[in-house]
Protein backbone atom coordinates (compact mmCIF):
# COMPACT_ATOMS: atom_id res chain seq x y z
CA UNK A 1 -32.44 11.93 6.43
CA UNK A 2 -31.82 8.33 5.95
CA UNK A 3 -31.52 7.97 9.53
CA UNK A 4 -35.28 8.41 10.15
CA UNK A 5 -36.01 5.33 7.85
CA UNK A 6 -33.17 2.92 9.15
CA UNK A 7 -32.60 3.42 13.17
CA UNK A 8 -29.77 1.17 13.22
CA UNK A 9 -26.52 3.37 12.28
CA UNK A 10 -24.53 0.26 12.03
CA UNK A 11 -27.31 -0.58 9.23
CA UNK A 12 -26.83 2.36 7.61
CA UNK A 13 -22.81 2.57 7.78
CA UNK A 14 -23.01 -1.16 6.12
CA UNK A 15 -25.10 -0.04 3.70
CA UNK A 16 -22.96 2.76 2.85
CA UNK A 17 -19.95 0.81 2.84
CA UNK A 18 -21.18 -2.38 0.89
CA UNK A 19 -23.79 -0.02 -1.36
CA UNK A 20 -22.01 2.99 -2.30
CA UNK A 21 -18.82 1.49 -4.48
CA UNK A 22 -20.31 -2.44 -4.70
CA UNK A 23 -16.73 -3.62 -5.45
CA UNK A 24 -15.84 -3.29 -2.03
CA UNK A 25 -15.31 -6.33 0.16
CA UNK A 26 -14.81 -6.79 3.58
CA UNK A 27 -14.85 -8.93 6.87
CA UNK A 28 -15.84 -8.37 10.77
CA UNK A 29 -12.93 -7.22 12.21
CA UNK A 30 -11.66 -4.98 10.01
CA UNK A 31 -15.31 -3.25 10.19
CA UNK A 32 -15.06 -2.98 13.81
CA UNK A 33 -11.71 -1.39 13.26
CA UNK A 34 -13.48 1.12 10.98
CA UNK A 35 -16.75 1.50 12.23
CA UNK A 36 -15.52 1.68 15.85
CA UNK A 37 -18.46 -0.78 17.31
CA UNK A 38 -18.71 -4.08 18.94
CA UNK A 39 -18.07 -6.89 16.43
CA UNK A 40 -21.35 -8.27 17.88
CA UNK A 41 -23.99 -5.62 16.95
CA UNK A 42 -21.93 -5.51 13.86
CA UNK A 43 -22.27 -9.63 13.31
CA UNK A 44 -25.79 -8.98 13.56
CA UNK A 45 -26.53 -6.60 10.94
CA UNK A 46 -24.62 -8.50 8.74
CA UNK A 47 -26.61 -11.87 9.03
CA UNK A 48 -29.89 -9.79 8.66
CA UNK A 49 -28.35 -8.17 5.22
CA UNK A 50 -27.36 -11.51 4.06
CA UNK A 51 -30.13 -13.31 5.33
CA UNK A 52 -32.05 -10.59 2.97
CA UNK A 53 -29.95 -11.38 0.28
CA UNK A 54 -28.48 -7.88 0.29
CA UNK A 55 -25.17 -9.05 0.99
CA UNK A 56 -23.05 -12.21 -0.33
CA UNK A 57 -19.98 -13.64 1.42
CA UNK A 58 -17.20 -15.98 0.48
CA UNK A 59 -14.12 -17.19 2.44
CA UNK A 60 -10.91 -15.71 1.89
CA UNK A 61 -8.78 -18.10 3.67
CA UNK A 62 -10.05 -17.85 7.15
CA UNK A 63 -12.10 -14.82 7.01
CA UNK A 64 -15.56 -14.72 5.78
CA UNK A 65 -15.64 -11.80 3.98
CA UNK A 66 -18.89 -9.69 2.63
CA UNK A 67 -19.74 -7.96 -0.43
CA UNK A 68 -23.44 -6.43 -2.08
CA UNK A 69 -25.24 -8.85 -4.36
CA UNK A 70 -25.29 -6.91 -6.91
CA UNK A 71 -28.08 -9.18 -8.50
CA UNK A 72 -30.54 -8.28 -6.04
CA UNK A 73 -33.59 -6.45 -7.11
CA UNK A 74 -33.13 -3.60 -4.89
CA UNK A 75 -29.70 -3.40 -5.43
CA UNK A 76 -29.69 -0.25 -8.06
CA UNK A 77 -32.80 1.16 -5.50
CA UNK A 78 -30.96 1.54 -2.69
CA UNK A 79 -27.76 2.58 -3.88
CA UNK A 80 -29.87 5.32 -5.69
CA UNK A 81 -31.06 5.77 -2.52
CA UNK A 82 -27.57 5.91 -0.63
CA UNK A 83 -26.48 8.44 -3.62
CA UNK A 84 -29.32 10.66 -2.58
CA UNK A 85 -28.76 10.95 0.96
CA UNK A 86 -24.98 11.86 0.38
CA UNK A 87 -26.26 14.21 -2.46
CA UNK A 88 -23.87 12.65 -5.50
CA UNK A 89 -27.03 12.97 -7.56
CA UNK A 90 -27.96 16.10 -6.93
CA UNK A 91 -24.18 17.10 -7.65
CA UNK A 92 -24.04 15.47 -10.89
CA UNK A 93 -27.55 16.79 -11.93
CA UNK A 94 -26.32 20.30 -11.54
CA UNK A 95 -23.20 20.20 -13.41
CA UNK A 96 -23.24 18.01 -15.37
CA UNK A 97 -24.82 19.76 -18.87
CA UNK A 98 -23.63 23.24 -18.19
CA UNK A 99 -19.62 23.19 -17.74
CA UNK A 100 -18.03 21.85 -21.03
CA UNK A 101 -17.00 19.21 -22.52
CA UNK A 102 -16.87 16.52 -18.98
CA UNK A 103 -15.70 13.24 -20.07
CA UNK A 104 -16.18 11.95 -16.63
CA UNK A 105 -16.61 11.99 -13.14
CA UNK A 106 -15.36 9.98 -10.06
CA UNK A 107 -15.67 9.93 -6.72
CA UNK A 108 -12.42 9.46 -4.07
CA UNK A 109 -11.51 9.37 -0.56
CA UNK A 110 -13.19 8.03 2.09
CA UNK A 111 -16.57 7.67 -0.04
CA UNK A 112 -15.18 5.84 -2.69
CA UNK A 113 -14.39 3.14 -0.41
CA UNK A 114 -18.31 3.23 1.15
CA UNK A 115 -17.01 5.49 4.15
CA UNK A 116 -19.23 8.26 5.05
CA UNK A 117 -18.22 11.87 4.98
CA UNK A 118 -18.78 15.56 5.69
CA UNK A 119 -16.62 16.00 2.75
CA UNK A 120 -17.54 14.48 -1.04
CA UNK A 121 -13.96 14.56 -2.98
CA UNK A 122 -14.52 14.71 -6.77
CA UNK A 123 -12.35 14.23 -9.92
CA UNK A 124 -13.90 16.18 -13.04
CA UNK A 125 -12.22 14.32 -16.28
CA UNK A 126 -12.62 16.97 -19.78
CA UNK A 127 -11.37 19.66 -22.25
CA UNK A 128 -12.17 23.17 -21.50
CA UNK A 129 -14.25 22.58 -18.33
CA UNK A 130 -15.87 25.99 -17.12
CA UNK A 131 -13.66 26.20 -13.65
CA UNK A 132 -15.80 28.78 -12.26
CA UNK A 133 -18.94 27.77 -13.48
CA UNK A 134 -17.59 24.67 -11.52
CA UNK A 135 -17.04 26.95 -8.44
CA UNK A 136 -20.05 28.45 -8.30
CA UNK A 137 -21.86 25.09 -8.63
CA UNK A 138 -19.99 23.31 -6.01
CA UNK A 139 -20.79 26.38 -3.77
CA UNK A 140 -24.52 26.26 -4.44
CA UNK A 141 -24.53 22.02 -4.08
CA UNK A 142 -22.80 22.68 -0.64
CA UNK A 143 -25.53 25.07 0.77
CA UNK A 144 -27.82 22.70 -0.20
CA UNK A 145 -26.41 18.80 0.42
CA UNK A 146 -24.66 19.99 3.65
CA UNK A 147 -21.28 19.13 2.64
CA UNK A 148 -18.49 20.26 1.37
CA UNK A 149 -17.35 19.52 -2.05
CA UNK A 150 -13.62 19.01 -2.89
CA UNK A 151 -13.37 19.25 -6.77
CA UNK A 152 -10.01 18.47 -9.00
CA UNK A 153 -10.92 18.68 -12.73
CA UNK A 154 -8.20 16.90 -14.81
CA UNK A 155 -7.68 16.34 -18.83
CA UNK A 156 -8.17 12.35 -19.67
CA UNK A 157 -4.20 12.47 -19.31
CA UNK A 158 -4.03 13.59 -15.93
CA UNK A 159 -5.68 10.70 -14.63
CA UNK A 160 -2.64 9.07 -14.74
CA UNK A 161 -1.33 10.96 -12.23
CA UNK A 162 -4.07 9.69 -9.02
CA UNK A 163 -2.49 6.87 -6.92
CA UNK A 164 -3.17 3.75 -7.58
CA UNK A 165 -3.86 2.91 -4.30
CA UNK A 166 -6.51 6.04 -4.23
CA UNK A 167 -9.47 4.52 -4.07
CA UNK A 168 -11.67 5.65 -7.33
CA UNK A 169 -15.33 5.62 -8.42
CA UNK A 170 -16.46 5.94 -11.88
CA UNK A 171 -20.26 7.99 -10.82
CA UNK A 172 -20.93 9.06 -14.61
CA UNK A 173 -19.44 8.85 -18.23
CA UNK A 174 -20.29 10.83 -21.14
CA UNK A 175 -21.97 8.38 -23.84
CA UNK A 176 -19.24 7.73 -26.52
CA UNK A 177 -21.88 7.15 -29.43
C-alpha cells in the first residue's frame, strides 16, 4: 500500500527502520548489511531524510550514525502511518477492549527493531486474558492485514523471562489512573 505513495523501497525500508521503534540508531554500512543495497542509493536517501529533518545524526566515534527526530512535526504522522501499513493498529483496535484485563502490549522480532516482516510477533502482558478470544482475533487480523500474527500472552511476571537482548516495543499500556 505504502509502496504506491513512496517509489523508493530504500525510502520506505528507512522509514520503517528509523520510524517504527524511534530508539533505534544506526549507520551506512551496517544498513547495507541489512537492507542488502548499494551503500550509495542508501547514502542518498539518507541525506534527503535528514536534509528534511526527518532524520538526526551524531558521530559515534568514526561512524555517523542516524536516528528519527522525534521533534519533527510529522514525526507521530508518519509513524501512524508506518503502523497502518504493517496493520499494528488495526491489531490493537480489535483486541484490545474485548479480551480481559491486558496490561500491555509489545511488539518483538524483526519489527521491533524497524525491520519489515510477513510475520508481526506480539507479547500480550495481563490477568485472565481470553486466549481464544485472542485466537480468534489474531485469525481474523491475519485475513485481513496479510500477515501472520505470532502472539505470547504473559502475566506482568513473565516478562522477566524475554531476553534482554530481544528487542522490545512498548505499542500500548493500559492507563493506570
Amino acid at each position: 500500500m505504502i509502496e504506491s505513495l513512496i517509489t523508493s523501497k530504500t525510502r520506505i525500508k528507512l522509514l520503517l527502520k528509523f520510524f517504527l521503534n524511534s530508539e533505534t540508531k544506526s549507520y551506512l554500512r551496517s544498513l547495507e548489511t541489512e537492507f542488502g543495497e548499494s551503500t550509495n542509493s542508501i547514502r542518498v536517501e539518507l541525506n534527503r531524510l535528514e536534509n528534511a529533518g526527518l532524520l538526526d545524526s551524531a558521530f559515534d566515534g568514526n561512524k555517523k550514525m542516524f536516528f528519527a527526530n522525534t521533534s519533527h512535526p510529522l514525526f507521530r504522522d508518519i509513524q501512524s502511518i508506518l503502523k497502518k501499513n504493517i496493520g499494528i493498529d488495526q491489531i490493537l483496535e480489535r483486541i484490545i477492549h474485548n479480551i480481559g484485563d491486558l496490561r500491555a502490549a509489545y511488539l518483538t522480532g524483526d519489527i521491533a527493531t524497524g525491520k519489515d516482516s510477513k510475520t508481526i510477533e506480539l507479547i500480550l502482558i495481563g490477568d485472565r486474558l481470553d486466549s481464544s478470544f485472542i485466537e480468534t482475533l489474531i485469525e481474523k487480523a491475519e485475513h485481513f492485514i496479510s500477515r501472520s500474527i505470532k502472539c505470547d500472552i504473559l502475566t506482568e511476571e513473565g516478562m522477566i523471562q524475554i531476553p534482554s537482548k530481544q528487542p522490545v516495543l512498548l505499542i500500548w499500556k493500559a492507563d493506570t489512573d
